[in-house]
PDB file of N, CA and C in Angstrom:
ATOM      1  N   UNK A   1       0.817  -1.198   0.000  1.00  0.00           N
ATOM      2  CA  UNK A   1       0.000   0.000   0.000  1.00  0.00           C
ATOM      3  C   UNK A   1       0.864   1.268   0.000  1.00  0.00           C
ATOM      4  N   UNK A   2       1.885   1.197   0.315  1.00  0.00           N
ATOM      5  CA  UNK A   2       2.956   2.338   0.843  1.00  0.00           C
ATOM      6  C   UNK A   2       3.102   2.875  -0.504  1.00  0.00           C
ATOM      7  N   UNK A   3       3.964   1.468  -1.253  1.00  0.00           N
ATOM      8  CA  UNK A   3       4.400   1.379  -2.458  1.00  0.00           C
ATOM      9  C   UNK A   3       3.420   2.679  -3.220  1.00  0.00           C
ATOM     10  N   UNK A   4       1.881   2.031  -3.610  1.00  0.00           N
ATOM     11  CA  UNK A   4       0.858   3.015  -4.335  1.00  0.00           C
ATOM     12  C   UNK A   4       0.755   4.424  -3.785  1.00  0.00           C
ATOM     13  N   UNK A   5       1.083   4.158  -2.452  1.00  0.00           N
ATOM     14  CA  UNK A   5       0.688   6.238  -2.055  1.00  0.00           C
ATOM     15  C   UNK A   5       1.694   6.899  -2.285  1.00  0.00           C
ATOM     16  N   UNK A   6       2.944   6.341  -2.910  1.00  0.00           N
ATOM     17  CA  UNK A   6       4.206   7.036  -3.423  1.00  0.00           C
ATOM     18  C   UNK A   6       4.311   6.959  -4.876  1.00  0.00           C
ATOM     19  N   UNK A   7       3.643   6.362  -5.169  1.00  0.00           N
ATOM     20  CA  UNK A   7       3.082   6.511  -7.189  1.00  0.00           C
ATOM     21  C   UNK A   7       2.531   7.482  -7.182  1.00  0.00           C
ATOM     22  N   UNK A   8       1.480   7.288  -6.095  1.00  0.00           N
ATOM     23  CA  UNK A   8       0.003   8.387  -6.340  1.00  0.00           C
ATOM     24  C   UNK A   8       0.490   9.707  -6.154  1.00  0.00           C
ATOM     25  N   UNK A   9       1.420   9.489  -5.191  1.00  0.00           N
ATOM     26  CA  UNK A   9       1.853  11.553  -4.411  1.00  0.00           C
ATOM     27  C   UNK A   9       2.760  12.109  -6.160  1.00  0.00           C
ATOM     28  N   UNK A  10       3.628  10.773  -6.447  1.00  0.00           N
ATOM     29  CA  UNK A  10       4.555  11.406  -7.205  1.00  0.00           C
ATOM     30  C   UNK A  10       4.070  11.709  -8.398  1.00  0.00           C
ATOM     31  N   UNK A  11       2.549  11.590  -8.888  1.00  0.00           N
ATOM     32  CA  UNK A  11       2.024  11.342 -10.797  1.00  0.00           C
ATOM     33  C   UNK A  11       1.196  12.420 -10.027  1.00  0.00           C
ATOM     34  N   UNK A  12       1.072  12.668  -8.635  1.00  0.00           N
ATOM     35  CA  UNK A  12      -0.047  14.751  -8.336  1.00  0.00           C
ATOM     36  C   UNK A  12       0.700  15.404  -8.701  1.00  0.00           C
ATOM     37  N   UNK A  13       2.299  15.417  -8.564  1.00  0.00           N
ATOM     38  CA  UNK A  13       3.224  16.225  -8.100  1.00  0.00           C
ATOM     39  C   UNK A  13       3.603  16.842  -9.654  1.00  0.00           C
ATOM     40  N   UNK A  14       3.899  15.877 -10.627  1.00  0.00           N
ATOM     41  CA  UNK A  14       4.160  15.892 -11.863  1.00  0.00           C
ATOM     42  C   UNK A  14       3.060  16.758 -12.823  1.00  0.00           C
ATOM     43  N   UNK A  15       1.674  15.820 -12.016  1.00  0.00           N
ATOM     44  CA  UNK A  15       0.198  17.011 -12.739  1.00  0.00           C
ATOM     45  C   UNK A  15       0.513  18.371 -12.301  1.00  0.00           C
ATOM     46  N   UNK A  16       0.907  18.298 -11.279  1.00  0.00           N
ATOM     47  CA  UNK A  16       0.718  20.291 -10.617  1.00  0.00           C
ATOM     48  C   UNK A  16       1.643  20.749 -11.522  1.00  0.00           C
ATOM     49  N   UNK A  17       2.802  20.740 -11.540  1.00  0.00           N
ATOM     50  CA  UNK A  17       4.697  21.225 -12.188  1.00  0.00           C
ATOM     51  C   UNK A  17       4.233  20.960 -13.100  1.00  0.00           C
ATOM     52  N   UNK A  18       3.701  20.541 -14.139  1.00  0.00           N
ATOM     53  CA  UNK A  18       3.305  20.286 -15.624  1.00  0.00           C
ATOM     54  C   UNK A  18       2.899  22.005 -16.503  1.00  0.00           C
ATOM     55  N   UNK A  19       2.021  22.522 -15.405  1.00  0.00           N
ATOM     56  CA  UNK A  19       1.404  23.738 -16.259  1.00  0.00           C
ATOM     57  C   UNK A  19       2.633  24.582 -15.899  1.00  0.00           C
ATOM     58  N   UNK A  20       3.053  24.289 -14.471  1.00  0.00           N
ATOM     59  CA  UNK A  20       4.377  25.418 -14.391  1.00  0.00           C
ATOM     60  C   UNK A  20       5.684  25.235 -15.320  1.00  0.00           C
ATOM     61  N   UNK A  21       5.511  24.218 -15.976  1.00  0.00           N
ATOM     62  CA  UNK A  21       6.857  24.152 -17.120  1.00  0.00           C
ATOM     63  C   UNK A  21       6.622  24.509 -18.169  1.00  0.00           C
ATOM     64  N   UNK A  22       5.025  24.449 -18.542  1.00  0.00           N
ATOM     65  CA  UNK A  22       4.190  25.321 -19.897  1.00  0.00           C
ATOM     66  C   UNK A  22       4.433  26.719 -19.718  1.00  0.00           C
ATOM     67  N   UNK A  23       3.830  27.010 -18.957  1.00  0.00           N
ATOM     68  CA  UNK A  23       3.680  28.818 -18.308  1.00  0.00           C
ATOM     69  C   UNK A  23       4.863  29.245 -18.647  1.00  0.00           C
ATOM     70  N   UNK A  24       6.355  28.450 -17.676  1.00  0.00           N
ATOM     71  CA  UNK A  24       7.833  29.133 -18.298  1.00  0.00           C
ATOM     72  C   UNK A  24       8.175  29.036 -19.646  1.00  0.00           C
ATOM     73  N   UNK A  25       8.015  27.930 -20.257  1.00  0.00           N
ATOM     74  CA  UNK A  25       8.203  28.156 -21.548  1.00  0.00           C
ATOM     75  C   UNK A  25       7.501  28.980 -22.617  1.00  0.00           C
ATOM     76  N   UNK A  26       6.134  29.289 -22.168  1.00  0.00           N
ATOM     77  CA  UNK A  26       5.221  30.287 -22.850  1.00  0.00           C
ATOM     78  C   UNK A  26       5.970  31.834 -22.587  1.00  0.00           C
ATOM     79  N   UNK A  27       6.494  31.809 -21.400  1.00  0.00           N
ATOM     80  CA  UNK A  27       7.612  32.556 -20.963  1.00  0.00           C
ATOM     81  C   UNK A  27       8.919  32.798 -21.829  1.00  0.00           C
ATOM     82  N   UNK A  28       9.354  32.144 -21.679  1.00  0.00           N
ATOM     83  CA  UNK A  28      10.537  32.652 -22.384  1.00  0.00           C
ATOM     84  C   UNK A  28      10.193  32.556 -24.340  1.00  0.00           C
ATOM     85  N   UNK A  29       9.339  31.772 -25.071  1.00  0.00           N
ATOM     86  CA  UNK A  29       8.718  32.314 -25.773  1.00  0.00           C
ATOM     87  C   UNK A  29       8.423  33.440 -26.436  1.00  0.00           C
ATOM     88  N   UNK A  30       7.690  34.221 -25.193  1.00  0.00           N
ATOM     89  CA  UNK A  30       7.613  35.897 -24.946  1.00  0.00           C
ATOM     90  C   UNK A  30       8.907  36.559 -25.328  1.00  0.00           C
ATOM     91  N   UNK A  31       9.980  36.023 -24.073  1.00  0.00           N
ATOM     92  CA  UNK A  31      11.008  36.609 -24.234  1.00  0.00           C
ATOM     93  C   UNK A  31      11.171  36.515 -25.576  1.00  0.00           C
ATOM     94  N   UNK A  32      11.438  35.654 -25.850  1.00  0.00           N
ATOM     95  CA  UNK A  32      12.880  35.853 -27.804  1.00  0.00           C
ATOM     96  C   UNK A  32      12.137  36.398 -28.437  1.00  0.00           C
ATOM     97  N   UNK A  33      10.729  36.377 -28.572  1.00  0.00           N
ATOM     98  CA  UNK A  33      10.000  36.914 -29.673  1.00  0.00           C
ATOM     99  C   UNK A  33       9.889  38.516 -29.805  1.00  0.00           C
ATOM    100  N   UNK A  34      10.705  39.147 -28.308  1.00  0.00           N
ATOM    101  CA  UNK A  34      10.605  40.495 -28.521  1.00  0.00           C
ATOM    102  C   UNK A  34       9.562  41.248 -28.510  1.00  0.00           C
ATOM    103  N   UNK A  35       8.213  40.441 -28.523  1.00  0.00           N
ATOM    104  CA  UNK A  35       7.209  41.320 -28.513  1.00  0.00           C
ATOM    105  C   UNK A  35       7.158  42.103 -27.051  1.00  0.00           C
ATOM    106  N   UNK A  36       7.442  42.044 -26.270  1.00  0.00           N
ATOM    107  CA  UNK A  36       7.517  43.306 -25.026  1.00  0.00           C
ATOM    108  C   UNK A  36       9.258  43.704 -25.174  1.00  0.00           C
ATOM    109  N   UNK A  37       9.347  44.686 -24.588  1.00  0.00           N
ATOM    110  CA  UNK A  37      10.373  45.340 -24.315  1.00  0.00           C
ATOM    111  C   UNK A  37      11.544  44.736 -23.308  1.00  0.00           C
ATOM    112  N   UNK A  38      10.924  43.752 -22.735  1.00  0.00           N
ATOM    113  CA  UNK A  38      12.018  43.025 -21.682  1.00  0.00           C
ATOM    114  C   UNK A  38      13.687  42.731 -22.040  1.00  0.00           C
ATOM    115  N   UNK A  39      14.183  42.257 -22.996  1.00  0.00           N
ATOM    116  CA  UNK A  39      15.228  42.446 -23.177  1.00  0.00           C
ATOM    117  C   UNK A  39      15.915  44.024 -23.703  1.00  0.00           C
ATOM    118  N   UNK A  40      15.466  44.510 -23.648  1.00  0.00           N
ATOM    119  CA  UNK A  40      15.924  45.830 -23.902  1.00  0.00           C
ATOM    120  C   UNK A  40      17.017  46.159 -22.940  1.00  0.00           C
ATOM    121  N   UNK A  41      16.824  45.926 -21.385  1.00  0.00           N
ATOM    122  CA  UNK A  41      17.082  45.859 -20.036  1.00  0.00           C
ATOM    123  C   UNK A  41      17.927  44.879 -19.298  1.00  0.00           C
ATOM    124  N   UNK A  42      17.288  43.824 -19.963  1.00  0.00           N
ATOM    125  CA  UNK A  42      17.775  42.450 -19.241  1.00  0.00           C
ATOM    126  C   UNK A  42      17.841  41.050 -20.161  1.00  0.00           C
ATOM    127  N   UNK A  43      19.404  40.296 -19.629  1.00  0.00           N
ATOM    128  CA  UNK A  43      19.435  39.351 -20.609  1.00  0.00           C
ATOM    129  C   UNK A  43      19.663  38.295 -19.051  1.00  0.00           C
ATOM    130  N   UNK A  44      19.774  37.165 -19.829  1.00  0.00           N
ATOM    131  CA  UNK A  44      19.734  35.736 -18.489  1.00  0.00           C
ATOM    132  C   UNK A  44      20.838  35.902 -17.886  1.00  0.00           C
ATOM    133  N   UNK A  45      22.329  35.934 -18.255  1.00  0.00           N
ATOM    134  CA  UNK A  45      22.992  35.580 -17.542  1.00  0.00           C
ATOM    135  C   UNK A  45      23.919  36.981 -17.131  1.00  0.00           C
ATOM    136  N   UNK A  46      23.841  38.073 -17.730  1.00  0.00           N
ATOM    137  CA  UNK A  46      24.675  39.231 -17.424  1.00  0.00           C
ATOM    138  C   UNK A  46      23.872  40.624 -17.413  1.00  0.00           C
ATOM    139  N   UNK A  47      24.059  41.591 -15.996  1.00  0.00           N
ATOM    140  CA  UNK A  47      23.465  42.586 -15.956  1.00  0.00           C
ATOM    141  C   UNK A  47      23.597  43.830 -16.878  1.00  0.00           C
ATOM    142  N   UNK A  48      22.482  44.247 -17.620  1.00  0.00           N
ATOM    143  CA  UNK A  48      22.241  45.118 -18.551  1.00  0.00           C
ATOM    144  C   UNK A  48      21.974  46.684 -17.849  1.00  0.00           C
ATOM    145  N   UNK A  49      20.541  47.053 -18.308  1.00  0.00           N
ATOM    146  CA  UNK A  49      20.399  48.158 -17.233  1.00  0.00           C
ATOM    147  C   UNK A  49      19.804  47.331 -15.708  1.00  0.00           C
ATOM    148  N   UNK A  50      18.812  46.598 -16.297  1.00  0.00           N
ATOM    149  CA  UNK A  50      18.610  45.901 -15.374  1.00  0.00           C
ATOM    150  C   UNK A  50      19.074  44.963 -14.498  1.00  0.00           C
ATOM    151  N   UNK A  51      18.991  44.057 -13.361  1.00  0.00           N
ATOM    152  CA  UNK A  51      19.473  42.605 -13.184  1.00  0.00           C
ATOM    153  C   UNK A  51      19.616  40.896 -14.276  1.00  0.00           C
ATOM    154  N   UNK A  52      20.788  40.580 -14.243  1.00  0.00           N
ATOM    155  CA  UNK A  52      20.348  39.294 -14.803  1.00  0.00           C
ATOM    156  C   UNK A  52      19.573  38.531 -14.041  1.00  0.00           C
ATOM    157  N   UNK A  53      18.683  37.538 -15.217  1.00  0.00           N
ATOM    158  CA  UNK A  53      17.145  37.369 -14.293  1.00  0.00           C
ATOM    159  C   UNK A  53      18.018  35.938 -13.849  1.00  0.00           C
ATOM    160  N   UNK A  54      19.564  35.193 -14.091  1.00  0.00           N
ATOM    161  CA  UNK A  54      20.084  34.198 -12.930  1.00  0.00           C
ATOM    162  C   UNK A  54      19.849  35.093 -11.792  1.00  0.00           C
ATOM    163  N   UNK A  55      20.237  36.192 -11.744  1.00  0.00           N
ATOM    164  CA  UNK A  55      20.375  36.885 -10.509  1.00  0.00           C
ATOM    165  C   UNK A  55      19.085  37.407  -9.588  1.00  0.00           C
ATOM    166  N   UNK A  56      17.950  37.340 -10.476  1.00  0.00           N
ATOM    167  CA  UNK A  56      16.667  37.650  -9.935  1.00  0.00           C
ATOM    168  C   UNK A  56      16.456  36.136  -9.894  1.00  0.00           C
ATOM    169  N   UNK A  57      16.231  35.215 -10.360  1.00  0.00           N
ATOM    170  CA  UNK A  57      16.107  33.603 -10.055  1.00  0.00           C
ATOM    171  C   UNK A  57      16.863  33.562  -8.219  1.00  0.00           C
ATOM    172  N   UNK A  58      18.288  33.811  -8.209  1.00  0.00           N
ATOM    173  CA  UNK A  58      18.385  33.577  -7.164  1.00  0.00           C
ATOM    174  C   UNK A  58      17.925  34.101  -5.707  1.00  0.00           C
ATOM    175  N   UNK A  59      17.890  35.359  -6.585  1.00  0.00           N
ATOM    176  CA  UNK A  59      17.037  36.101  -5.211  1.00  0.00           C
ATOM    177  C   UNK A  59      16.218  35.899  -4.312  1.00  0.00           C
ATOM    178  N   UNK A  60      15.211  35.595  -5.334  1.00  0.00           N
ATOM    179  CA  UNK A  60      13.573  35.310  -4.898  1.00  0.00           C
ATOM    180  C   UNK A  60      13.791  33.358  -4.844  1.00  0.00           C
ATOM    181  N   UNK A  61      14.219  32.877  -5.211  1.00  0.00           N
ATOM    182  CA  UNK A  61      14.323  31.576  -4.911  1.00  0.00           C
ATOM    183  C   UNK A  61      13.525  30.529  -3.721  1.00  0.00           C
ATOM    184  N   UNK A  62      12.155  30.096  -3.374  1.00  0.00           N
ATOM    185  CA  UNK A  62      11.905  29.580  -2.360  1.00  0.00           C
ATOM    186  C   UNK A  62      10.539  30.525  -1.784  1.00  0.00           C
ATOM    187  N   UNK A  63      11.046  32.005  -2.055  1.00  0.00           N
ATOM    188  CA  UNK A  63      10.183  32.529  -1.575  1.00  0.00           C
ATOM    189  C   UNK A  63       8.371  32.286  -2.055  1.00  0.00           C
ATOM    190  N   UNK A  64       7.391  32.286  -0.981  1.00  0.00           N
ATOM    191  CA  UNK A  64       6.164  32.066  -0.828  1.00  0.00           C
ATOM    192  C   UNK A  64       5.791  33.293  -1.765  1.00  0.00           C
ATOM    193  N   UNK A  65       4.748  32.772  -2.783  1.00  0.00           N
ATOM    194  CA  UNK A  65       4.111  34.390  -3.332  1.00  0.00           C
ATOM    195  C   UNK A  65       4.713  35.081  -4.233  1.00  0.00           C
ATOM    196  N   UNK A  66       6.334  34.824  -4.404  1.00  0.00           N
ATOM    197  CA  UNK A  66       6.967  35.679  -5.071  1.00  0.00           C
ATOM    198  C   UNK A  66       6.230  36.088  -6.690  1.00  0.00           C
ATOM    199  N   UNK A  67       5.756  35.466  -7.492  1.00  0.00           N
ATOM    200  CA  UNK A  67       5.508  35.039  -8.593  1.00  0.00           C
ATOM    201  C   UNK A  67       4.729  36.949  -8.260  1.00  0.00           C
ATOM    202  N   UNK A  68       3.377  36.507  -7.956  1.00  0.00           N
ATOM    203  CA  UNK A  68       2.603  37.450  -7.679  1.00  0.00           C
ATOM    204  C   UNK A  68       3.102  38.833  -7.516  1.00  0.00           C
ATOM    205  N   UNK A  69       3.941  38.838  -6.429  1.00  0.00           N
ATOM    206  CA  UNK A  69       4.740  40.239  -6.393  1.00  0.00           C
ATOM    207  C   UNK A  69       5.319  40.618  -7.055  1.00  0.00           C
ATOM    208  N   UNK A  70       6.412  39.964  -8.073  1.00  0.00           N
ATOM    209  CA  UNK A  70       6.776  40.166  -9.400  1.00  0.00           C
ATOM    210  C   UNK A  70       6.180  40.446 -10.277  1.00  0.00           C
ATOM    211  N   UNK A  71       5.162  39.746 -10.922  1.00  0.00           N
ATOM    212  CA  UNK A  71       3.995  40.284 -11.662  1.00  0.00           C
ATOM    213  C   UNK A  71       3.853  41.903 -11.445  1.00  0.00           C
ATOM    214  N   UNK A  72       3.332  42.190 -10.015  1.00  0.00           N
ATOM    215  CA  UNK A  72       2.479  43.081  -9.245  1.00  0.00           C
ATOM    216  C   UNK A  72       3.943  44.506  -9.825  1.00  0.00           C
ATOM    217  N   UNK A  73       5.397  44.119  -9.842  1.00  0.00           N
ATOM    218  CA  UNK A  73       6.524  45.151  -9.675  1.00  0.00           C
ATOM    219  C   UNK A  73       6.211  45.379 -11.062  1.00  0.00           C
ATOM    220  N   UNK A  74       6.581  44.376 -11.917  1.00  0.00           N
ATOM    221  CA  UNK A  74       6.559  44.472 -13.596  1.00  0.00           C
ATOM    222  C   UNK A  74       5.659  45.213 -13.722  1.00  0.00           C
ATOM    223  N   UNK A  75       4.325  45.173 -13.727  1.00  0.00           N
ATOM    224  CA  UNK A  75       2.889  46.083 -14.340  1.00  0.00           C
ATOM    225  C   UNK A  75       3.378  47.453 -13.643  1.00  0.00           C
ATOM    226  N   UNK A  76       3.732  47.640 -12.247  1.00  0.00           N
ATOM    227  CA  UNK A  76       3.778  49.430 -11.833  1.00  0.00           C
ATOM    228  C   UNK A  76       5.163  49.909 -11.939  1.00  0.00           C
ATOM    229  N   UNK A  77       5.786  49.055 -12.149  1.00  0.00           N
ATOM    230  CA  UNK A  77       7.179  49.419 -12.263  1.00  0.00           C
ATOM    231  C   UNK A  77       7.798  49.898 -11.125  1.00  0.00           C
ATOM    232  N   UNK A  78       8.904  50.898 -11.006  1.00  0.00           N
ATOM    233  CA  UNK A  78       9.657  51.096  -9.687  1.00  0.00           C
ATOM    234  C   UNK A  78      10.992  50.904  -9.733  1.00  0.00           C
ATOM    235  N   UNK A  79      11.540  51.471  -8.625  1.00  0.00           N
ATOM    236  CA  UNK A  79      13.179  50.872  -8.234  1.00  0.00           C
ATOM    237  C   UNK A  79      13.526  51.181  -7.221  1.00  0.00           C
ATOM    238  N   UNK A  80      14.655  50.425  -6.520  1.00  0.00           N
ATOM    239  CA  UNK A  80      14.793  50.622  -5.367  1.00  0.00           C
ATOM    240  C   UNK A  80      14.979  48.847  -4.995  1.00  0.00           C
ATOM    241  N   UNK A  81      14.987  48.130  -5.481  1.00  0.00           N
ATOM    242  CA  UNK A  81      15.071  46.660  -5.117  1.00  0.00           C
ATOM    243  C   UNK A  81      16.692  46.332  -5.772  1.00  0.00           C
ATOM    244  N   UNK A  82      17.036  47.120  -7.048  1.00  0.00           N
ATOM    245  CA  UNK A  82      18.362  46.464  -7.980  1.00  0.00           C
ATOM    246  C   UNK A  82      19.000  47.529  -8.282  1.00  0.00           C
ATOM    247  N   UNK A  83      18.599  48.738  -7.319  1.00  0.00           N
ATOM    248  CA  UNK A  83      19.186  50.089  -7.543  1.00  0.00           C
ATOM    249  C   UNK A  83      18.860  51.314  -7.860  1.00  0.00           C
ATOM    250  N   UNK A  84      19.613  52.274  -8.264  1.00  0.00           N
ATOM    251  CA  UNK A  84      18.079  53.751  -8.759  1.00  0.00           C
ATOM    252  C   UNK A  84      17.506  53.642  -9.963  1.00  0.00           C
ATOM    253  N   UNK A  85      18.311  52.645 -11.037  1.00  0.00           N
ATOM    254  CA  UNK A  85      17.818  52.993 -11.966  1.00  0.00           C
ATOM    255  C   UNK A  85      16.139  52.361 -12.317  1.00  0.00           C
ATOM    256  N   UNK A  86      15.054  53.372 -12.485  1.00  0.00           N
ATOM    257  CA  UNK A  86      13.936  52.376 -12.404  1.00  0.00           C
ATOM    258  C   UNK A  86      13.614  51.470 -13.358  1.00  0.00           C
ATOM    259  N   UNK A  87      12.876  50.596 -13.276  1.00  0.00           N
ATOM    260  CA  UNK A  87      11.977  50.087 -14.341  1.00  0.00           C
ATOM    261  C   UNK A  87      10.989  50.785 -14.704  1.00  0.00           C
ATOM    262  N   UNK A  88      10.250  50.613 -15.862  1.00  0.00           N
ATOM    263  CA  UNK A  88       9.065  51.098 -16.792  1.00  0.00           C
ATOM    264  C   UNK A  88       8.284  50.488 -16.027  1.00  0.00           C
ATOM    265  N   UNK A  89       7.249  50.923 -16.178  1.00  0.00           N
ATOM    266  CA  UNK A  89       5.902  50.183 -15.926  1.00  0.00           C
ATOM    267  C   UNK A  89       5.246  49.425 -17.034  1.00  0.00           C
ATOM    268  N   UNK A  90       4.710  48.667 -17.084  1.00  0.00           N
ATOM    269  CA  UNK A  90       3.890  47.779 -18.075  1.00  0.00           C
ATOM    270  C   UNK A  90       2.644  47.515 -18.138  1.00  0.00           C
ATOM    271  N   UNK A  91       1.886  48.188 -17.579  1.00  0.00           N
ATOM    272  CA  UNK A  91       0.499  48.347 -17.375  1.00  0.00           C
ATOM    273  C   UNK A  91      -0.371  47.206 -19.026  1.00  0.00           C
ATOM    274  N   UNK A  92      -0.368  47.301 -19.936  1.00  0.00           N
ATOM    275  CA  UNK A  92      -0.636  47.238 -21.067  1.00  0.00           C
ATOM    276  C   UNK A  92      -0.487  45.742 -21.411  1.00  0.00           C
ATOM    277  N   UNK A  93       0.626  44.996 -20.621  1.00  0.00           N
ATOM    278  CA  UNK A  93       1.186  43.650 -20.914  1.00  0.00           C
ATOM    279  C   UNK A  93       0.172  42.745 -19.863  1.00  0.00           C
ATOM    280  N   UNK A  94      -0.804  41.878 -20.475  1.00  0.00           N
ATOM    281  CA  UNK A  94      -1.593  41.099 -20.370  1.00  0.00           C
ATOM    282  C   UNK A  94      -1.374  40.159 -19.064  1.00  0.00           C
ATOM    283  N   UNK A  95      -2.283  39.761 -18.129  1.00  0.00           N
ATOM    284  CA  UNK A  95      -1.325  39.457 -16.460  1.00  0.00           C
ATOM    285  C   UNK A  95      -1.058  37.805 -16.902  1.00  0.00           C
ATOM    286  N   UNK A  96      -1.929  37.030 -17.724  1.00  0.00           N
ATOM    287  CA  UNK A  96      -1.320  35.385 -18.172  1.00  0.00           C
ATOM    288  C   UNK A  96       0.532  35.750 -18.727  1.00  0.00           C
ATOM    289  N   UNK A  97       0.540  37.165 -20.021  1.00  0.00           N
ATOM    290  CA  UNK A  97       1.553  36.807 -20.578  1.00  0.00           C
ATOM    291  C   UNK A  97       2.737  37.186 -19.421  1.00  0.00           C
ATOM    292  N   UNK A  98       2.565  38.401 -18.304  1.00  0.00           N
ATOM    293  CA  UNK A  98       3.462  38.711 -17.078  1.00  0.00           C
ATOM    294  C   UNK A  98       3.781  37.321 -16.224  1.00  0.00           C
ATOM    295  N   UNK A  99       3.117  36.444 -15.855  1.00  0.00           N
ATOM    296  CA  UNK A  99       2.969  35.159 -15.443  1.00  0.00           C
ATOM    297  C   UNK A  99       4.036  34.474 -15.750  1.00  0.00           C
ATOM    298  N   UNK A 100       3.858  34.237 -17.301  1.00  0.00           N
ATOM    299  CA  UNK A 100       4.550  33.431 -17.609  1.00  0.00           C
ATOM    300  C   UNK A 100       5.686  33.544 -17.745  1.00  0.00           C
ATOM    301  N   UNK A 101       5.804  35.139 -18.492  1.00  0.00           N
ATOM    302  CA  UNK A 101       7.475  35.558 -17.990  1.00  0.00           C
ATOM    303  C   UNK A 101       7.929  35.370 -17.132  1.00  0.00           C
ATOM    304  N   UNK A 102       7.218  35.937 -15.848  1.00  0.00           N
ATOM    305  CA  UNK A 102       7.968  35.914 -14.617  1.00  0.00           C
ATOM    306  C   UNK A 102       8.265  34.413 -14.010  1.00  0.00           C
ATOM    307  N   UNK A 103       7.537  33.362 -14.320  1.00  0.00           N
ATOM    308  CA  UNK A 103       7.992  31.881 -14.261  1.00  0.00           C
ATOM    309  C   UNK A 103       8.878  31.478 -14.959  1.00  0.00           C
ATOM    310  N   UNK A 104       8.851  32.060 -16.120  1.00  0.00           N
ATOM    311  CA  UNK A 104      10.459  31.684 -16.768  1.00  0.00           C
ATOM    312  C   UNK A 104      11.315  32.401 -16.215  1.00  0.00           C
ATOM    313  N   UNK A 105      11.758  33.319 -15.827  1.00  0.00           N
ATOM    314  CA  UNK A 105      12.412  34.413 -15.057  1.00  0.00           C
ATOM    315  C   UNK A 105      13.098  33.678 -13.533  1.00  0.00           C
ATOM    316  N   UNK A 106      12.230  33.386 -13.404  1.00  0.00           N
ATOM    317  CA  UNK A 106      12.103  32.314 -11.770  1.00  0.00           C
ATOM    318  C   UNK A 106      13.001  31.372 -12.416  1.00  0.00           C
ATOM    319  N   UNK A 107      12.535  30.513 -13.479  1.00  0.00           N
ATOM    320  CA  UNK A 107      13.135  29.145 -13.617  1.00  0.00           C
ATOM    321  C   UNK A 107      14.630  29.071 -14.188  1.00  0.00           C
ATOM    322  N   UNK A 108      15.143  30.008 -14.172  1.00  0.00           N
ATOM    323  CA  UNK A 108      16.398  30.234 -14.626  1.00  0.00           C
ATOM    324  C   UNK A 108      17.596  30.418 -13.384  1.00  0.00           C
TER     325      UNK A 108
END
C-alpha cells in the first residue's frame, strides 16, 4: 500500500509542475519573440540596465508568493530593489503573458 501512495503523491506532483513548465516556456517564448520590451534591459545571464534574471532567479528563490509580487513590480514598475535605476511600468502587458514571464524568469 505504501508502495501506491508514493506513485500516487509522485504522478499529483508531476500534474501540478506540468502547467508550471508550460507557463515558463510560454515565458521565455515571450522573451525571444521580442514582442515586449524586456530584453531591452535584461538578458539571463549578465546585468544590462537591469538585473540578470540568474540573478533575480536567485534572489527570490523559495520565496512564498513571489511570482505574484513580481507580476504586481513588472505592471507598476519602480526601483529601489536592484538600484536607482527604475523600471518602466507595463500596465498594457496582459497578467497570463506577465505570469509566464515571470515563471520563466524564476526558472532560470
Amino acid at each position: 500500500m505504501k508502495g501506491f501512495i508514493s506513485i500516487a503523491a509522485a504522478t499529483a506532483a508531476l500534474v501540478v509542475a506540468a502547467p508550471v513548465f508550460a507557463d515558463a516556456a510560454a515565458g521565455k517564448a515571450l522573451y525571444d519573440s521580442k514582442k515586449y520590451d524586456c530584453h531591452t534591459c535584461h538578458k539571463v545571464d549578465v546585468k544590462v540596465v537591469g538585473p540578470a534574471y540568474k540573478d533575480v532567479a536567485a534572489k527570490y528563490k523559495g520565496q512564498a508568493g513571489i511570482e505574484d509580487t513580481l507580476v504586481a513590480k513588472v505592471k507598476a514598475g519602480g526601483s529601489g530593489n536592484w538600484g536607482k535605476v527604475p523600471m518602466l511600468p507595463h500596465p498594457n502587458v496582459p497578467d497570463a503573458d506577465l505570469h509566464s514571464l515571470v515563471q520563466w524568469v524564476l526558472s532560470n
